[in-house]
Protein backbone atom coordinates (compact mmCIF):
# COMPACT_ATOMS: atom_id res chain seq x y z
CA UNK A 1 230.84 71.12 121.04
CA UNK A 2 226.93 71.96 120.89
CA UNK A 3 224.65 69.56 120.09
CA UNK A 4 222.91 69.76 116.53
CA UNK A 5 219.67 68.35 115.55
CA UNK A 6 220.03 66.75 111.78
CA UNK A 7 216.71 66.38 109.38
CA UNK A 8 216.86 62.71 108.50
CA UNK A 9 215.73 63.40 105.36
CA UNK A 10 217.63 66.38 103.59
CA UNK A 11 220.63 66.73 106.22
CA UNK A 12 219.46 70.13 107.07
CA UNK A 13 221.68 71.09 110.56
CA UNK A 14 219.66 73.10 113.34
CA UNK A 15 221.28 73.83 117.24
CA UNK A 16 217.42 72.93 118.74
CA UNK A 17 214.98 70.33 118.61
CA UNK A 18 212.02 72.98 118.25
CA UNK A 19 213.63 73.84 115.22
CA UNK A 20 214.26 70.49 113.63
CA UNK A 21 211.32 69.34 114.30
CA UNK A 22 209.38 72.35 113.24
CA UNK A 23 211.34 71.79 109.89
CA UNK A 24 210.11 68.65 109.37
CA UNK A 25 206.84 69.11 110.23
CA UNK A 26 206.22 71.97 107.25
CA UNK A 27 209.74 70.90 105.46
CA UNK A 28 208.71 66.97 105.00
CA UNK A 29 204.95 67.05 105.58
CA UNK A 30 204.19 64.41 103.60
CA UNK A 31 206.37 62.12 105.82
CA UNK A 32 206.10 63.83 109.18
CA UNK A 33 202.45 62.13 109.93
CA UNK A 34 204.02 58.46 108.83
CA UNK A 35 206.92 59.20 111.66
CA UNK A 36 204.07 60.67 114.30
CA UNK A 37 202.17 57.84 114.09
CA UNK A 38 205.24 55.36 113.99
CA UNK A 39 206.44 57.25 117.60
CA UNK A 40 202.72 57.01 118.70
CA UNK A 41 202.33 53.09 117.70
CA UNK A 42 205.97 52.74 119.31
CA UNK A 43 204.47 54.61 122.66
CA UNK A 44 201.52 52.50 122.90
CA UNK A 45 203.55 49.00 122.55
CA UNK A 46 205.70 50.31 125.73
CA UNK A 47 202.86 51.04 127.51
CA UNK A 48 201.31 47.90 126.97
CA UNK A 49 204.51 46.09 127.88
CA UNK A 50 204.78 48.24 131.25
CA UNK A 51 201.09 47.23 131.87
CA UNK A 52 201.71 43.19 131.49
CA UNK A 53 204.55 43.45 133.64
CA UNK A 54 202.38 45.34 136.51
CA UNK A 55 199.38 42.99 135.53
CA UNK A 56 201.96 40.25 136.75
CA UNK A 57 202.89 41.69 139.93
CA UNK A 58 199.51 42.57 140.55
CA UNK A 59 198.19 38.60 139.76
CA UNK A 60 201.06 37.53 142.07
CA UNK A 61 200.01 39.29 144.72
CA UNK A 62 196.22 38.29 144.27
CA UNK A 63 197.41 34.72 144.25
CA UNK A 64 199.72 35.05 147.58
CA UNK A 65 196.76 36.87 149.20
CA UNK A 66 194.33 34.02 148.06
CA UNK A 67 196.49 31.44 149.59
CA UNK A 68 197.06 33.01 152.63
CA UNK A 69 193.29 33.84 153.03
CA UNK A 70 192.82 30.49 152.71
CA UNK A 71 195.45 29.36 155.11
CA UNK A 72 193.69 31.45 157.78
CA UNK A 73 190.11 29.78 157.07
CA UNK A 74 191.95 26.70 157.30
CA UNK A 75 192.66 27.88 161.10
């Protein structure tokens, strides 16, 4: 069984994702800028979550070089 790509909107069936999405973009215009920027907004609030998880790493690692810096001064 191939895989079809459905319009959301009208149902319309097409075997690519080219296809479906060139269909909605001229098919459904007046909706296809509302979805872009909803996958664009959606994009942007993974990236920031993927950055706050690296910004934690990265303070831990500030913080366990701090102490140890200071554990050798201590020396």
């Amino acid at each position: 069984m191939t895989k079809v790509y459905v319009c959301p909107f009208c149902g319309v069936e097409k075997p690519k994702k080219d296809q479906i999405d060139f269909h909605i973009k001229y098919g459904h215009s007046e909706v296809y800028y509302l979805m872009k920027e909803d996958v664009e907004i959606q994009n942007l609030e993974e990236k920031l979550n993927e950055l706050c998880k690296q910004k934690k790493v990265l303070e831990k690692e500030i913080d366990l070089m701090k102490s140890i810096l200071e554990k050798k001064k201590e020396n």
